[in-house]
C-alpha atoms as a PDB file:
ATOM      1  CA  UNK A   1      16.511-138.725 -13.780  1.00  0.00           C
ATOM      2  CA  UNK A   2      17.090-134.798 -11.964  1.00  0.00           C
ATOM      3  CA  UNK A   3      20.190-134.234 -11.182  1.00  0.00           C
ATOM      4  CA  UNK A   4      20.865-132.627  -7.612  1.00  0.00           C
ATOM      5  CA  UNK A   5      20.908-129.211  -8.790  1.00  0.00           C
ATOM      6  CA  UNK A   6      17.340-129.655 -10.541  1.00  0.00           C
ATOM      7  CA  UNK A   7      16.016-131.578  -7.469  1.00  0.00           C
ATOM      8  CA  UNK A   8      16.316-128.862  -5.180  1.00  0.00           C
ATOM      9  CA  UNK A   9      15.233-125.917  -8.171  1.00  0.00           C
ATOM     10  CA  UNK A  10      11.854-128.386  -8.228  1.00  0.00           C
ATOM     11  CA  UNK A  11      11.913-128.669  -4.530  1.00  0.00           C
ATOM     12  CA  UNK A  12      12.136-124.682  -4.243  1.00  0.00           C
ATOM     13  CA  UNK A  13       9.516-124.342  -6.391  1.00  0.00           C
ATOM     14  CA  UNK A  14       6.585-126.579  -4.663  1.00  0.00           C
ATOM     15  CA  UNK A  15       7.649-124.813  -1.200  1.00  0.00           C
ATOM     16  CA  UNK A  16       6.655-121.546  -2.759  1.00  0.00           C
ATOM     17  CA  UNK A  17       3.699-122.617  -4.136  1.00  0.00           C
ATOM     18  CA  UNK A  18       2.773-124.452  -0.675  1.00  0.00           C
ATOM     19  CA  UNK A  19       3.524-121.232   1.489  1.00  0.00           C
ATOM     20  CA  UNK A  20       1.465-119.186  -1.552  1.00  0.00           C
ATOM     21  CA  UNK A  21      -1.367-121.355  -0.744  1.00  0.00           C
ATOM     22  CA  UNK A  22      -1.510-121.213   2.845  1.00  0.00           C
ATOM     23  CA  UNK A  23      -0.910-117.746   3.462  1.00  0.00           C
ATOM     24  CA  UNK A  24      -4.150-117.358   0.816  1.00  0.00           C
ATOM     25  CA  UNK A  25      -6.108-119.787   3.281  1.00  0.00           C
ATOM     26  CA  UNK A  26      -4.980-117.485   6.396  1.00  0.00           C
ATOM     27  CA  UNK A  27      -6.266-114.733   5.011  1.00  0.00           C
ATOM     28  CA  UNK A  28      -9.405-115.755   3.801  1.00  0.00           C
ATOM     29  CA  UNK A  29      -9.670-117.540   7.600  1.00  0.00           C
ATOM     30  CA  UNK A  30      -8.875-113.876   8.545  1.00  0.00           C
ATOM     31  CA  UNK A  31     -11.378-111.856   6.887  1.00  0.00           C
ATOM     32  CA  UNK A  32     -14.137-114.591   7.697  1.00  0.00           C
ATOM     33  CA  UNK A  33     -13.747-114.789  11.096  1.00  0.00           C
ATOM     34  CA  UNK A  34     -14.276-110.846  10.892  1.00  0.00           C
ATOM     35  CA  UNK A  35     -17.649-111.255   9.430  1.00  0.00           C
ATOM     36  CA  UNK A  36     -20.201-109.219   9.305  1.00  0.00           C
ATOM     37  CA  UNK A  37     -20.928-106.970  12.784  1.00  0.00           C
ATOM     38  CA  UNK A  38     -24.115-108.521  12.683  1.00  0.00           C
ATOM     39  CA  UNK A  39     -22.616-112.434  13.276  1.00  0.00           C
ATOM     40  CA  UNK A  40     -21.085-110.849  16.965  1.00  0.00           C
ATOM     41  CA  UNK A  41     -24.149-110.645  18.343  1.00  0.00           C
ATOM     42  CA  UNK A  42     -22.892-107.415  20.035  1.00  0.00           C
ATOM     43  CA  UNK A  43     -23.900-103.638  20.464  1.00  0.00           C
ATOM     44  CA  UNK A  44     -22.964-102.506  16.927  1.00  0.00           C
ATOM     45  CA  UNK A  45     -24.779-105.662  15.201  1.00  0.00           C
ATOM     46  CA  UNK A  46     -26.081-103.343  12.166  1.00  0.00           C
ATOM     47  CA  UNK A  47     -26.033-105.160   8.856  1.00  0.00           C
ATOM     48  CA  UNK A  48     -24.408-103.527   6.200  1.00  0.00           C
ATOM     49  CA  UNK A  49     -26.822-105.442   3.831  1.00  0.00           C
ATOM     50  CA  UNK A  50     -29.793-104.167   5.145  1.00  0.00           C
ATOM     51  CA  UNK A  51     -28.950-100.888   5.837  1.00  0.00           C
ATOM     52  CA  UNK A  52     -28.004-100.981   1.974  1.00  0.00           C
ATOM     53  CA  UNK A  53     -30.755-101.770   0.826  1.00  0.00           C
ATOM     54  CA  UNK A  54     -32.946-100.168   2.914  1.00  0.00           C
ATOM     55  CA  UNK A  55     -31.433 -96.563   2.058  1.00  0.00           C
ATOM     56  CA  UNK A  56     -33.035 -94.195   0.024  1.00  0.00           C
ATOM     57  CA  UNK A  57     -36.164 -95.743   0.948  1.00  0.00           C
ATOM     58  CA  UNK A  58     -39.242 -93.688   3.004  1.00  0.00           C
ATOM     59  CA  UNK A  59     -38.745 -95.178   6.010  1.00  0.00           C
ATOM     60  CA  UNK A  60     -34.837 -94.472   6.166  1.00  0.00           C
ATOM     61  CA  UNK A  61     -35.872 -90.767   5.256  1.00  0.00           C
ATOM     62  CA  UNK A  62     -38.525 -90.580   8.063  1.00  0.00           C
ATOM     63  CA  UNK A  63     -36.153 -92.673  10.759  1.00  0.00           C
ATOM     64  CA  UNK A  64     -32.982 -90.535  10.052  1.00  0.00           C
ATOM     65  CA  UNK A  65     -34.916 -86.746  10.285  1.00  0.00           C
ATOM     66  CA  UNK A  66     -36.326 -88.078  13.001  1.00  0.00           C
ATOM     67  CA  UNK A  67     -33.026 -89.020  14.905  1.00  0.00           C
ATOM     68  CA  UNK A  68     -31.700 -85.176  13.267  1.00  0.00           C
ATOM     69  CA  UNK A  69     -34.473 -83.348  14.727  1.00  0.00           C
ATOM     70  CA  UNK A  70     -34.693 -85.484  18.188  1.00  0.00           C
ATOM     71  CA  UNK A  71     -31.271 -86.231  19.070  1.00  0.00           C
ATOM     72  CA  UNK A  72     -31.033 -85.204  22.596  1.00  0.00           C
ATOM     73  CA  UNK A  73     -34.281 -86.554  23.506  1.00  0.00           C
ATOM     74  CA  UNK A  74     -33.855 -90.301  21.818  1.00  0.00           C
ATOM     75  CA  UNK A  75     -31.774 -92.603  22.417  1.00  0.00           C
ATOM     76  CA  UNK A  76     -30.780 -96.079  20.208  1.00  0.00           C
ATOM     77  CA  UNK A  77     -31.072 -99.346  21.869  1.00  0.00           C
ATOM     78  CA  UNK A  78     -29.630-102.629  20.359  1.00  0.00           C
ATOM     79  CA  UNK A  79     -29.769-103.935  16.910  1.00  0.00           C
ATOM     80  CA  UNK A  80     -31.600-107.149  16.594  1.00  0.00           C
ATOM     81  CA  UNK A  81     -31.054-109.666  13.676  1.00  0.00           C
ATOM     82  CA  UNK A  82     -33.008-112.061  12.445  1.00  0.00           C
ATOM     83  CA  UNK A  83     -30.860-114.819  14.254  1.00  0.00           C
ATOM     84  CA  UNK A  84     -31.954-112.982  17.303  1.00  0.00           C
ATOM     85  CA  UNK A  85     -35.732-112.850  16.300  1.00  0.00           C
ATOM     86  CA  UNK A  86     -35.446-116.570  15.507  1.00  0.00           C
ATOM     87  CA  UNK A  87     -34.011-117.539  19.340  1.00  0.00           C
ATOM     88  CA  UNK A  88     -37.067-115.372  20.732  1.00  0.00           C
ATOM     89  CA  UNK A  89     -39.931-117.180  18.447  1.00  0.00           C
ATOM     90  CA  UNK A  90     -38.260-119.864  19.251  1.00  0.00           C
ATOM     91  CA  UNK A  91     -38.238-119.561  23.481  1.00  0.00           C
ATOM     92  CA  UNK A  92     -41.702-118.721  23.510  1.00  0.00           C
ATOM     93  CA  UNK A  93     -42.809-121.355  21.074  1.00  0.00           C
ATOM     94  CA  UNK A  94     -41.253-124.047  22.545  1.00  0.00           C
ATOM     95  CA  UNK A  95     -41.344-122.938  26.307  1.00  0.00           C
ATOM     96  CA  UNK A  96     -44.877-121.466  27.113  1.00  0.00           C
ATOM     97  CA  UNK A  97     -47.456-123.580  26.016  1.00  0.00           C
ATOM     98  CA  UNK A  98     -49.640-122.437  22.658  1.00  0.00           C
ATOM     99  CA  UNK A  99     -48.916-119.317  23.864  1.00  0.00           C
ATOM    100  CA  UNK A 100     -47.445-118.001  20.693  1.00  0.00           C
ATOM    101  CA  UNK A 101     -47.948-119.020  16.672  1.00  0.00           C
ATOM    102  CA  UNK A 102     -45.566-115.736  15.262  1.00  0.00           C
ATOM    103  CA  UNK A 103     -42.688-116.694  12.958  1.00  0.00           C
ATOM    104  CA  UNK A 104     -40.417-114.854  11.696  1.00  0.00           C
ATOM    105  CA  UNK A 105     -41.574-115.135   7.970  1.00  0.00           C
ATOM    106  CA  UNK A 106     -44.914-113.678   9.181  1.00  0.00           C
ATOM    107  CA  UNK A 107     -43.110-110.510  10.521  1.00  0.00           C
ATOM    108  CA  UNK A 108     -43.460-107.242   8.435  1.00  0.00           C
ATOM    109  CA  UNK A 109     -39.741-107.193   6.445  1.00  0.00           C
ATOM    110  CA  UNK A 110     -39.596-103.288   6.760  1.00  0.00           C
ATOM    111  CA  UNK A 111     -40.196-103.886  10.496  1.00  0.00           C
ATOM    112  CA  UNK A 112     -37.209-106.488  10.371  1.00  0.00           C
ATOM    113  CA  UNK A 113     -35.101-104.202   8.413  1.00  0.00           C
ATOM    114  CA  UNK A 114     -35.486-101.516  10.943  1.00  0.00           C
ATOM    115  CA  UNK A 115     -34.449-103.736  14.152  1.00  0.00           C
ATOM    116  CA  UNK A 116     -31.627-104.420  12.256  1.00  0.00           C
ATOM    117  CA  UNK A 117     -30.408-101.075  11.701  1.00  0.00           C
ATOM    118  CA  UNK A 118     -31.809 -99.200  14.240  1.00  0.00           C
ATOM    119  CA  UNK A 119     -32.694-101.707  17.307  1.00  0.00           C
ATOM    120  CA  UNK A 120     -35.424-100.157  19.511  1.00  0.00           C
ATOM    121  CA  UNK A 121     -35.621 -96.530  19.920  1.00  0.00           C
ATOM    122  CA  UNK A 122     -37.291 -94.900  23.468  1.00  0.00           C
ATOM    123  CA  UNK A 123     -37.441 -91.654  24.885  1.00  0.00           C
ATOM    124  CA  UNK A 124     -39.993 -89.190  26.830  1.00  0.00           C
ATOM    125  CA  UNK A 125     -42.362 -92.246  27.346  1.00  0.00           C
ATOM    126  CA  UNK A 126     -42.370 -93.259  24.302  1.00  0.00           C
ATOM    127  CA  UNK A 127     -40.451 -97.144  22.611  1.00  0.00           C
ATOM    128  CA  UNK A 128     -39.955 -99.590  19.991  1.00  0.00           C
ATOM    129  CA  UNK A 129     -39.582-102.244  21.889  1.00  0.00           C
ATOM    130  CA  UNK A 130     -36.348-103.887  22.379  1.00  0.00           C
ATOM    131  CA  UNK A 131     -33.105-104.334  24.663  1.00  0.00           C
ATOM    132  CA  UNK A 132     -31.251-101.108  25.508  1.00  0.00           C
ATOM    133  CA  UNK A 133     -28.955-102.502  28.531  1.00  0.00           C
ATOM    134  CA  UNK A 134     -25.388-102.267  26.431  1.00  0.00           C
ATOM    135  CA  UNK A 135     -24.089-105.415  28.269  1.00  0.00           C
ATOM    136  CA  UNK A 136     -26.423-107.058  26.181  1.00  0.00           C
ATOM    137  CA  UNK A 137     -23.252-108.178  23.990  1.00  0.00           C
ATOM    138  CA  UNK A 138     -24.636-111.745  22.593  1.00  0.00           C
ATOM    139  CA  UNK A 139     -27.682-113.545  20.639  1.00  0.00           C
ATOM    140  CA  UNK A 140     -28.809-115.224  23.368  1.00  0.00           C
ATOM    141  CA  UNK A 141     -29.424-112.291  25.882  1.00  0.00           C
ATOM    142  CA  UNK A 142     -31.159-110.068  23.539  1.00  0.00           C
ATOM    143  CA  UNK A 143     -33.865-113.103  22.371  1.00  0.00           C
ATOM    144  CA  UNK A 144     -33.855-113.657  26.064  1.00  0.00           C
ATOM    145  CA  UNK A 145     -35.116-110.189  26.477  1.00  0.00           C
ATOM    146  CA  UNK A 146     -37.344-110.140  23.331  1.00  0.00           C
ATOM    147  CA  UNK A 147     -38.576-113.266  24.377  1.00  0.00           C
ATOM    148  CA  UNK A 148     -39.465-112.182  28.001  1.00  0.00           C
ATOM    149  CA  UNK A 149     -41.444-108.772  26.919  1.00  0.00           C
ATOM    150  CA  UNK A 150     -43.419-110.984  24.335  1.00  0.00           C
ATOM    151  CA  UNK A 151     -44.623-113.654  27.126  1.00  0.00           C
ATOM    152  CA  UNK A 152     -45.455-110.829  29.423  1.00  0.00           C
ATOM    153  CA  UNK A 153     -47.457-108.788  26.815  1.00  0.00           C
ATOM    154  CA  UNK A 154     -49.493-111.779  25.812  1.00  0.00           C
ATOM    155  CA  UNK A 155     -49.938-112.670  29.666  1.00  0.00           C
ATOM    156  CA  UNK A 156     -51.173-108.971  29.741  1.00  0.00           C
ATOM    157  CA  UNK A 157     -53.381-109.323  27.057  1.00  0.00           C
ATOM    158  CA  UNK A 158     -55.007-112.467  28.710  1.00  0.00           C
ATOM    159  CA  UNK A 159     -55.392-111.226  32.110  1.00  0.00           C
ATOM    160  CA  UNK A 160     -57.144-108.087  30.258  1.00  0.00           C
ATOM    161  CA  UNK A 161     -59.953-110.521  28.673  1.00  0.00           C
ATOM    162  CA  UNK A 162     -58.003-111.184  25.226  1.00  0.00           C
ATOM    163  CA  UNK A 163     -59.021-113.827  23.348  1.00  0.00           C
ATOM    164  CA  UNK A 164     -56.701-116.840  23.818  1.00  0.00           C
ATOM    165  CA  UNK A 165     -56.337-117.792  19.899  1.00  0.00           C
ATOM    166  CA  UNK A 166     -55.591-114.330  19.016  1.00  0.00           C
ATOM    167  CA  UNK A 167     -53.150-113.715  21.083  1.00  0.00           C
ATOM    168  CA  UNK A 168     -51.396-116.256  19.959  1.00  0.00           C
ATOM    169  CA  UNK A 169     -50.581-114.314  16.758  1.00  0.00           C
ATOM    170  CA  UNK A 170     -50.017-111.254  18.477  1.00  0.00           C
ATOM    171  CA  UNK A 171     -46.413-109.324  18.795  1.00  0.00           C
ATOM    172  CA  UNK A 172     -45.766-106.356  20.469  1.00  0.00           C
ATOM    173  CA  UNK A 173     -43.849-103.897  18.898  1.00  0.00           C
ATOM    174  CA  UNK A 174     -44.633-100.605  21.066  1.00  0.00           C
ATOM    175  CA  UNK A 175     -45.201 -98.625  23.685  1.00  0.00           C
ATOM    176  CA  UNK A 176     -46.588 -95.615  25.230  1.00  0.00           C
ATOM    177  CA  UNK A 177     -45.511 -94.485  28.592  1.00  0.00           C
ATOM    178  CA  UNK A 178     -48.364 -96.742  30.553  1.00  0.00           C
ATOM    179  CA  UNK A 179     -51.221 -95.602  28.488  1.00  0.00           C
ATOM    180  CA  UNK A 180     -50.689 -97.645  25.419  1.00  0.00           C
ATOM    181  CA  UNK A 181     -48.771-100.716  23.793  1.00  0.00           C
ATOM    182  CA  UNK A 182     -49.309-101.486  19.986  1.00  0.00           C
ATOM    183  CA  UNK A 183     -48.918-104.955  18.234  1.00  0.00           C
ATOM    184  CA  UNK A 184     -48.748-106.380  15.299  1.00  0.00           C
ATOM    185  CA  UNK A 185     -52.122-108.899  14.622  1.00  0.00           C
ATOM    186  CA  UNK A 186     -50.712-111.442  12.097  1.00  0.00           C
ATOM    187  CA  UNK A 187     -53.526-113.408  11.728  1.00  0.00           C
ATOM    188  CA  UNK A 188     -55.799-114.603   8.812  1.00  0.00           C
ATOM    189  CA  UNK A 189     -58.089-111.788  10.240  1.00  0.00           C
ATOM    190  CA  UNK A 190     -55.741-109.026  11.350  1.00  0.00           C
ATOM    191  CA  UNK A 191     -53.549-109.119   8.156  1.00  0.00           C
ATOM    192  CA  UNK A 192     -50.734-107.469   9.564  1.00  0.00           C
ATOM    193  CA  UNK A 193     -52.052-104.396  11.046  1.00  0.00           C
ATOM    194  CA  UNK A 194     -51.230-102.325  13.855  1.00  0.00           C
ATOM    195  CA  UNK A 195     -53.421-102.507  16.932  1.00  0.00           C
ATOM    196  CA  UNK A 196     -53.049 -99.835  20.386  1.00  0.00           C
ATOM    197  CA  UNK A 197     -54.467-101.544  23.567  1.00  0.00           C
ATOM    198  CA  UNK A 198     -55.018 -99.876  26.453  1.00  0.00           C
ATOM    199  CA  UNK A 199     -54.819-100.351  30.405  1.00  0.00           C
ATOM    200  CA  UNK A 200     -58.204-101.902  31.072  1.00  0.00           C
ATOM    201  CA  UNK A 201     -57.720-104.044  27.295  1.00  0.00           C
ATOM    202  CA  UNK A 202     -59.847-102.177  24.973  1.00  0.00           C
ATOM    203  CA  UNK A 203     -58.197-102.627  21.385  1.00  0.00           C
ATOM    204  CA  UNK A 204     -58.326-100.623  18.074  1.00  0.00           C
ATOM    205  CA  UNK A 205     -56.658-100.449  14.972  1.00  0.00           C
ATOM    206  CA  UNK A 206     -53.849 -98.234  14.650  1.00  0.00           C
ATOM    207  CA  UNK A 207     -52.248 -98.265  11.263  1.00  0.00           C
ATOM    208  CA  UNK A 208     -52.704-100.682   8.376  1.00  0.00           C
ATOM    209  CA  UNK A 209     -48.765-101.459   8.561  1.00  0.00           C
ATOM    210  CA  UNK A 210     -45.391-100.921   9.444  1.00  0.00           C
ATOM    211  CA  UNK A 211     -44.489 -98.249   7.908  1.00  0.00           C
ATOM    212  CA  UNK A 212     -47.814 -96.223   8.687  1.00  0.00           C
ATOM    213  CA  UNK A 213     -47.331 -97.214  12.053  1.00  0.00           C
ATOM    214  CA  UNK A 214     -44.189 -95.229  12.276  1.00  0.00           C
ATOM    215  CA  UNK A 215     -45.146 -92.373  10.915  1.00  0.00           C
ATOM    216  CA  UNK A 216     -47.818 -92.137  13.448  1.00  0.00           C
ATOM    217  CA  UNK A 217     -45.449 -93.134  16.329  1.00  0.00           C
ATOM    218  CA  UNK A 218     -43.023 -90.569  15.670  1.00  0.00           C
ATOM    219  CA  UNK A 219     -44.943 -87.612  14.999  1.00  0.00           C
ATOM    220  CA  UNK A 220     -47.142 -88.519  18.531  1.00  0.00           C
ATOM    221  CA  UNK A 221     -43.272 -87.815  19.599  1.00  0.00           C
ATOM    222  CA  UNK A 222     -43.488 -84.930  18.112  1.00  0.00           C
ATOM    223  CA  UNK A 223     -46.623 -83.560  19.365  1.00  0.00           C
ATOM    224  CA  UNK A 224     -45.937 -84.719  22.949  1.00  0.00           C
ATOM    225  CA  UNK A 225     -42.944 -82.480  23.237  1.00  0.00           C
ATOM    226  CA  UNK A 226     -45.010 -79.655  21.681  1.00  0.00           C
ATOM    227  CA  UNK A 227     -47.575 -80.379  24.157  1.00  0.00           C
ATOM    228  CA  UNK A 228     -44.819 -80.800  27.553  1.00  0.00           C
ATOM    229  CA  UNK A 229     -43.513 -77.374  26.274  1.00  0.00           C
ATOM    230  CA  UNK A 230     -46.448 -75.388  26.042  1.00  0.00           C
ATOM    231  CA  UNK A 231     -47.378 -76.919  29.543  1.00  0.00           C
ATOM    232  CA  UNK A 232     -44.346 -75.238  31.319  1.00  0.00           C
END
């Protein structure tokens, strides 16, 4: 049998070890309800992880000299996660009809990554498409946006003459001023490559993927301001 003295030493003891416990839970409630920027669903949803990993690589190079050289005439829209991607797909899967066959498995992964770092990018005509209103502060309004410039390109594309079946597997990615738009074609046939498309719907192949793509988009940029400025 304890005596009284040892009772309440043992007594002590488990409190200690109770409150040691709990405070541990509270703090690792804490930190997870922190999370990673990219759970809020707000304007600064970049993901540490991919930005990681996607440093060092050519496209960071490109997309970061680009932003150095072009800084007052480009601007940053949103980040967009994969959760986000997955809401759009989603709207337009369920919603319109056969309208849409894109998932987000069949999307490029470099073109993911970059959404997630870098959102859309626009200036002087030229965008990766992609919300840049800055109220835009949760999942749903950003796939509400992605979802709404999908429909209406592949709406486009059919009032232009587009087959029906292709565009199903179409997703628009670009655009140019109202000369251009560029998707991706992630069918059987198109394997991923980058198509332009022009106002009255004729079609051609762009780059082979992403990461070409870019490349050319940018330095177009590039050459466009050359042109504007030997203009005035």
């Amino acid at each position: 049998m304890l005596n009284k003295k040892n009772l309440y030493l043992l007594l002590h003891v488990l409190f200690l070890v109770q409150l040691g416990c709990s405070s541990r839970y509270i703090s690792q409630m804490s930190d997870s309800s922190k999370g990673d920027d990219s759970t809020t669903g707000g304007a600064s949803s970049t993901s540490t992880g991919y930005e990681d990993q996607y440093k060092n690589t050519e496209i960071y190079d490109m997309v970061e000299k680009f932003f150095d050289d072009e800084k007052q005439k480009i601007k940053k829209g949103l980040c967009i996660n994969r959760q986000v991607i997955e809401l759009a797909i989603a709207q337009i899967s369920g919603e319109d009809e056969g309208i849409n066959i894109v998932d987000i498995e069949s999307l490029p992964k470099d073109y993911i990554q970059f959404l997630s770092i870098y959102g859309c990018i626009y200036g002087q005509g030229h965008a990766i498409s992609g919300p840049t209103d800055q109220s835009m502060t949760d999942y749903s309004q950003k796939a509400n946006y992605i979802a709404s410039i999908q429909r209406s390109f592949k709406e486009i594309c059919i009032d232009l003459g587009q087959d029906k079946e292709r565009i199903k597997s179409y997703w628009l990615i670009a655009e140019l001023s109202d000369i251009e738009q560029y998707y991706i074609d992630l069918s059987d046939k198109g394997r991923g490559r980058i198509y332009s498309i022009n106002r009255i719907g004729n079609s051609k192949i762009f780059a082979k993927n992403f990461q070409e793509f870019l490349k050319k988009f940018l330095d177009s940029f590039k050459e466009y301001e050359e042109s504007t400025s030997d203009e005035n």
